[in-house]
Protein backbone atom coordinates (compact mmCIF):
# COMPACT_ATOMS: atom_id res chain seq x y z
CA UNK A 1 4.14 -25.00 17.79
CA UNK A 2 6.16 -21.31 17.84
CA UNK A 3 3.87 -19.02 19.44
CA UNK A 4 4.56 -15.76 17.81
CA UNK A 5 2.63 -13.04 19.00
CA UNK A 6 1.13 -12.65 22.92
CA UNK A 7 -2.16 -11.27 21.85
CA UNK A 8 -4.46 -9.60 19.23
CA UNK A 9 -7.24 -6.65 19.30
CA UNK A 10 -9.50 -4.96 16.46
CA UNK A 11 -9.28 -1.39 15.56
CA UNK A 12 -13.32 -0.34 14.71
CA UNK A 13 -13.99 -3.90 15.02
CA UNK A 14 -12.71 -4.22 11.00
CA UNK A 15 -8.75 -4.65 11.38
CA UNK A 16 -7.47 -6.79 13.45
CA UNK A 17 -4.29 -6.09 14.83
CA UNK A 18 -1.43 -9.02 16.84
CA UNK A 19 1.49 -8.05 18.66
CA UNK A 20 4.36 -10.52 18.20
CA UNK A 21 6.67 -11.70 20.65
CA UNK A 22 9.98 -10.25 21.51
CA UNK A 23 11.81 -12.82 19.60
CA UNK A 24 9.13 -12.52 16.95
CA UNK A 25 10.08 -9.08 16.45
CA UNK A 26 13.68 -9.83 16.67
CA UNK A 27 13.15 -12.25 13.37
CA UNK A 28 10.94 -9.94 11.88
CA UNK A 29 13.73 -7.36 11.95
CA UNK A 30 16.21 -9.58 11.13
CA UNK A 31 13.96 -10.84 7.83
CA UNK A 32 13.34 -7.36 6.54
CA UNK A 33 16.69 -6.58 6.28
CA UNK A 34 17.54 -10.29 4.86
CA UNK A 35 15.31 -9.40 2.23
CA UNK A 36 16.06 -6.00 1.26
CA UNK A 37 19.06 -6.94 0.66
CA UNK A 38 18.40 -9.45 -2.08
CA UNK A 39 15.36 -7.51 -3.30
CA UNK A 40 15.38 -3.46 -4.30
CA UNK A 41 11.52 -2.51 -4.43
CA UNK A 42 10.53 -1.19 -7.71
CA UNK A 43 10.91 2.97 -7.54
CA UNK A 44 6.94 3.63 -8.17
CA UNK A 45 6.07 1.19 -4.47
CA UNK A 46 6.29 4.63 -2.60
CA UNK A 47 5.88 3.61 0.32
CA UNK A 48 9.20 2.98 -0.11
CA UNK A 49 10.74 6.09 -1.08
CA UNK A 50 11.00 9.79 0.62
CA UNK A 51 7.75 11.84 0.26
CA UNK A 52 5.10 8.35 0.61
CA UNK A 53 1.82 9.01 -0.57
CA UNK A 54 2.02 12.40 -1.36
CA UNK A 55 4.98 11.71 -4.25
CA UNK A 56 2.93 8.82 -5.43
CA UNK A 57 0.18 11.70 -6.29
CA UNK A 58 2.47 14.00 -7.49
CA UNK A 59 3.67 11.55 -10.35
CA UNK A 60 0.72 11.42 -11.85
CA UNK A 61 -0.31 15.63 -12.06
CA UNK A 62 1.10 15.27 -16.04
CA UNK A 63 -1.57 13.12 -16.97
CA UNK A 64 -5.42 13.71 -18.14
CA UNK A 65 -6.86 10.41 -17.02
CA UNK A 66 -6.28 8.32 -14.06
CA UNK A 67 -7.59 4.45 -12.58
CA UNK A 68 -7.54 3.89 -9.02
CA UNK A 69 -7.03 0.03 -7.85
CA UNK A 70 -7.54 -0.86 -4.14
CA UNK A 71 -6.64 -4.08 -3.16
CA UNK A 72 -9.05 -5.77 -1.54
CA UNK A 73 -7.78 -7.32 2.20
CA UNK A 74 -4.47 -6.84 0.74
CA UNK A 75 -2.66 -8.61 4.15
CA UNK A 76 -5.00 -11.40 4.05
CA UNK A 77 -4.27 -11.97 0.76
CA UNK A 78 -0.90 -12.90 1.22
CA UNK A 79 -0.82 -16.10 1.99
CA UNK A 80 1.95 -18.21 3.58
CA UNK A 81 1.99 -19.85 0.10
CA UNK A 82 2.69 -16.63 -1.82
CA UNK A 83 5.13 -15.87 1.37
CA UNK A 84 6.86 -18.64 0.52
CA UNK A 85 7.06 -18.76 -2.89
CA UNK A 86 8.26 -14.77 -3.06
CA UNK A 87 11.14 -15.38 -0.84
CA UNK A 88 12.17 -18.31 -3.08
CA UNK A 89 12.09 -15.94 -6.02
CA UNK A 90 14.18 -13.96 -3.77
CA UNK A 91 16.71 -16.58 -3.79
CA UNK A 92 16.56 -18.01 -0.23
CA UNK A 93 16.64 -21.27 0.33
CA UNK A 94 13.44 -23.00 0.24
CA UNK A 95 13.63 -24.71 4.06
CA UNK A 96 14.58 -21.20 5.41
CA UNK A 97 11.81 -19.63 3.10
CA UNK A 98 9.42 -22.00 4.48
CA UNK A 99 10.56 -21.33 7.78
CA UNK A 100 10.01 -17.82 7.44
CA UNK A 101 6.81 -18.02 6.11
CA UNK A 102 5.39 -19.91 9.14
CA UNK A 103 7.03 -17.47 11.74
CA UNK A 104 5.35 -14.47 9.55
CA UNK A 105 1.76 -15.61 9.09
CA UNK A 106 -1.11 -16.32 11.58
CA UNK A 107 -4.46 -17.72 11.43
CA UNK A 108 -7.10 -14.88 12.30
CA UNK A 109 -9.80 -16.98 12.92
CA UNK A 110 -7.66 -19.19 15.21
CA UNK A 111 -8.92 -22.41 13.76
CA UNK A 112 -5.96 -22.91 11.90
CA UNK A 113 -5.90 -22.20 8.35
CA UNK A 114 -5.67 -20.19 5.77
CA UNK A 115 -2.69 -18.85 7.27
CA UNK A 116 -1.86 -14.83 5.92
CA UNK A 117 0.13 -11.72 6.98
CA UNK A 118 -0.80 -9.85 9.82
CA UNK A 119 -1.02 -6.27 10.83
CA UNK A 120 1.20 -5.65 13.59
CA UNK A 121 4.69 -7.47 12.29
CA UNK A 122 8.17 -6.04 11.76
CA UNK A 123 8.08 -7.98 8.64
CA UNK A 124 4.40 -7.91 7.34
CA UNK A 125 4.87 -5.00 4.76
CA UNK A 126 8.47 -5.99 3.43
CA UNK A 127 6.54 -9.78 2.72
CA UNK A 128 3.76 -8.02 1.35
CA UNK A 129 5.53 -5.87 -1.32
CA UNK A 130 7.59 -8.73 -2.25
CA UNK A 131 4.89 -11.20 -3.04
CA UNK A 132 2.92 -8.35 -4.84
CA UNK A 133 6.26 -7.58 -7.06
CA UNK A 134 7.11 -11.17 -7.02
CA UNK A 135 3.14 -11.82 -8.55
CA UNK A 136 1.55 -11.70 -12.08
CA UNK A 137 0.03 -8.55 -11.02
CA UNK A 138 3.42 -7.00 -9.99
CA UNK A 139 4.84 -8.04 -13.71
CA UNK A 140 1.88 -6.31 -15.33
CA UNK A 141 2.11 -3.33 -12.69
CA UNK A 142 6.15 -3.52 -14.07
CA UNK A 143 5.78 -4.00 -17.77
CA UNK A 144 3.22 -1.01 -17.82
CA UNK A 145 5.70 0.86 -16.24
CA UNK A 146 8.40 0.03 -18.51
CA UNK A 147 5.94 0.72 -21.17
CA UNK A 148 6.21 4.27 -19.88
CA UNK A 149 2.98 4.05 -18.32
CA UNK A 150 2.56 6.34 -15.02
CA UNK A 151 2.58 4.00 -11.93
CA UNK A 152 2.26 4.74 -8.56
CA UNK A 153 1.66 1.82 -5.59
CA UNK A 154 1.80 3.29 -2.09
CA UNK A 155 0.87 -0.46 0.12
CA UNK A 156 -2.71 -1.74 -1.22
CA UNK A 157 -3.68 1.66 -3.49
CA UNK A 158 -2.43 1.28 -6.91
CA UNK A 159 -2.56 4.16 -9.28
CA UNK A 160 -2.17 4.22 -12.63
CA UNK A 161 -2.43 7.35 -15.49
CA UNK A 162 -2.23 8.31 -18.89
CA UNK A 163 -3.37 10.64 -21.88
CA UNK A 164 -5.24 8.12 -23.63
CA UNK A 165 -8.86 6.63 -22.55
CA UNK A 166 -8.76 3.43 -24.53
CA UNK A 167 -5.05 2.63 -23.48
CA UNK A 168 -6.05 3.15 -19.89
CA UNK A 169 -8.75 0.93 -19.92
CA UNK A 170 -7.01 -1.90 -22.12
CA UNK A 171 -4.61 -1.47 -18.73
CA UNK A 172 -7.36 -2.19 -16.33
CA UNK A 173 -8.55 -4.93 -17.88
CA UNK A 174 -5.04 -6.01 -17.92
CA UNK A 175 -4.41 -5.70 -14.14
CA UNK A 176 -7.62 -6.99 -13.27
CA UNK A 177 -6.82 -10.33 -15.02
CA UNK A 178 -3.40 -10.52 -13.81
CA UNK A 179 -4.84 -9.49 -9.98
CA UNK A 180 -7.38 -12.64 -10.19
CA UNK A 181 -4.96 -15.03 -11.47
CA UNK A 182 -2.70 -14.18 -8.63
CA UNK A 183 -5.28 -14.53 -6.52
CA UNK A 184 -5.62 -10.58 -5.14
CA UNK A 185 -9.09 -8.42 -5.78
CA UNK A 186 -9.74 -4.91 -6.19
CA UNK A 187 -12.46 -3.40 -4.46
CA UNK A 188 -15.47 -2.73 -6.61
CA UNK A 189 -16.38 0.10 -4.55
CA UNK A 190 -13.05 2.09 -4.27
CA UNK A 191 -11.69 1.06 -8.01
CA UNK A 192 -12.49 3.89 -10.55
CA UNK A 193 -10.95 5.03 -13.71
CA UNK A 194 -10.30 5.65 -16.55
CA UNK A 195 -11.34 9.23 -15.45
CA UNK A 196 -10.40 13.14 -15.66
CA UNK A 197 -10.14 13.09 -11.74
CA UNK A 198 -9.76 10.45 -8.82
CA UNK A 199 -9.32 10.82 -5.14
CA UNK A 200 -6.65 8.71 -3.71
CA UNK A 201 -4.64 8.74 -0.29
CA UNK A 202 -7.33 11.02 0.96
CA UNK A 203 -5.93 13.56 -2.26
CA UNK A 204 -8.15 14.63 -4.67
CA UNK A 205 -5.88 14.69 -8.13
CA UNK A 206 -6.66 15.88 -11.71
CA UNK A 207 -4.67 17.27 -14.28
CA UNK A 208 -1.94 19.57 -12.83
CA UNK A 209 -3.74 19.74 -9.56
CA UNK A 210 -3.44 18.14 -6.23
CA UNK A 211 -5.37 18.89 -3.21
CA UNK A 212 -6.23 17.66 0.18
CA UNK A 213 -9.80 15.85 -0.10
CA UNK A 214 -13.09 18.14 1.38
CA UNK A 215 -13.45 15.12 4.38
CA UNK A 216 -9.67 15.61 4.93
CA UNK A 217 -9.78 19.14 5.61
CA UNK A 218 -12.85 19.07 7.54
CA UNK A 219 -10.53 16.95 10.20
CA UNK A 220 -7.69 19.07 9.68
CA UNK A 221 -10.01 21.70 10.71
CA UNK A 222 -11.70 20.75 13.76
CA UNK A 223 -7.85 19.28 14.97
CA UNK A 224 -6.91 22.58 14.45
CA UNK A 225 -9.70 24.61 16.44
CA UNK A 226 -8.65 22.56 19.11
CA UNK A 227 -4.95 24.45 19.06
CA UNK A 228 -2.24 22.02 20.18
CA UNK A 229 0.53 24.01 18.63
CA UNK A 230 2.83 20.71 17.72
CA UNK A 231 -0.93 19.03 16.04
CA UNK A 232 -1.44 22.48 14.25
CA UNK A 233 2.34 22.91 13.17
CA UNK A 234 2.14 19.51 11.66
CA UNK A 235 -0.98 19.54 9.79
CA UNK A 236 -0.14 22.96 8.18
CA UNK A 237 3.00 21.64 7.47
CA UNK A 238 1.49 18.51 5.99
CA UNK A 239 -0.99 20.40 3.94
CA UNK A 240 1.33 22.47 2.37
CA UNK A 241 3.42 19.85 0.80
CA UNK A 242 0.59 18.89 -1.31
CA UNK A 243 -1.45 22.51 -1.80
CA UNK A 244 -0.26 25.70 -0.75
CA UNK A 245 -3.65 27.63 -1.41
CA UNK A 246 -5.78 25.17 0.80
CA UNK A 247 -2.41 25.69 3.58
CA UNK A 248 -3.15 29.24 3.09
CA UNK A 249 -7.00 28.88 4.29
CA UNK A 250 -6.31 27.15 6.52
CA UNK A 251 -3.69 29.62 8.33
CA UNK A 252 -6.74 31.73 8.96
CA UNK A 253 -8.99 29.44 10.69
């Protein structure tokens, strides 16, 4: 058997985190680009597009209500299955799909299966956008967006906005359905909405207003007491791409 990565360690004993090989990471490379160039992600996954998480907020400032969807162990979620069968979608060949599939998953409990994506590849977020897309819950995520619904994904958060409570919540229903029957869950915890305001990406948004979240801030602030001029440079500049008020205060710490 391919061994693909050298070794593995947790972050806060919750994520869990392998390193691949060097010819791992060669493939991975070489796979991402493969794939990218038989599949354009949709323009609301902003983690593909300039501005990340902060444009994915900014989308949504028209709106009065707003649901939040986290998806739950997003990487383990993708399966070498759903690996598979996206890159098949994607027109590849289904030996070299296969293939791929094997050389991108591993089993975290090292017992062998389920096999799933795993933080630390070249590859792992290109594979995990495409089976998302490629899912039922990534042609009810599109068809509310063609429905001129506001959509935002930026990797596992999912946001979603509108002017009208009941057609919000028909959509949540909606997504949940299509997220169980393609075998992804939203976290009951950090899923909210319908409602006038939602903090996502660490941003608390409502209508016409974006800011940093209080928790955020309070980091931002004891980072910057400390005074490395290249950490403080970079927060305020950071901060002021999404408020220019709460950049402001922060100037006069």
């Amino acid at each position: 058997m391919l061994q693909t990565y050298e070794y593995s360690f947790s972050i806060g004993g919750e994520r869990q985190v392998f390193v691949p090989t060097p010819s791992s990471r060669v493939f991975g490379e070489e796979l991402k680009h493969r794939v990218l160039k038989r599949w354009t992600p949709p323009a609301y996954f902003f983690h593909f597009q300039p501005g990340g998480h902060v444009a994915a907020a900014r989308r949504h400032l028209g709106s009065c209500f707003f649901i939040r969807l986290d998806l739950r162990r997003f990487y383990d979620s993708v399966t070498r299955t759903k690996v598979h069968r996206a890159l098949c979608q994607c027109r590849f060949r289904h030996q070299f799909a296969w293939h791929a599939a094997c050389r991108s998953t591993v089993s975290k409990s090292g017992k062998g299966r389920p096999y799933s994506l795993p933080f630390g590849f070249v590859q792992s977020s290109i594979l995990a956008s495409l089976s998302l897309s490629m899912s039922y819950l990534g042609t009810a995520l599109a068809s509310l967006h063609h429905d001129h619904t506001s959509v935002s994904i930026y990797m596992d958060d999912i946001l979603v906005s509108g002017d009208d409570v009941a057609t919000l919540s028909a959509a949540r229903l909606r997504l949940e359905a299509a997220a169980e029957r393609s075998g992804f869950e939203f976290h009951p915890l950090k899923s909210v909405g319908p409602a006038p305001a939602v903090e996502v990406f660490n941003l608390d948004l409502c209508h016409h207003r974006l800011k940093v979240s209080p928790s955020r801030i309070a980091d931002f602030e004891a980072a910057i007491v400390k005074g490395d001029p290249a950490t403080v440079a970079g927060i305020l500049g950071y901060v002021g791409t999404v408020n220019s008020e709460q950049r402001a205060s922060l100037e006069l710490r």
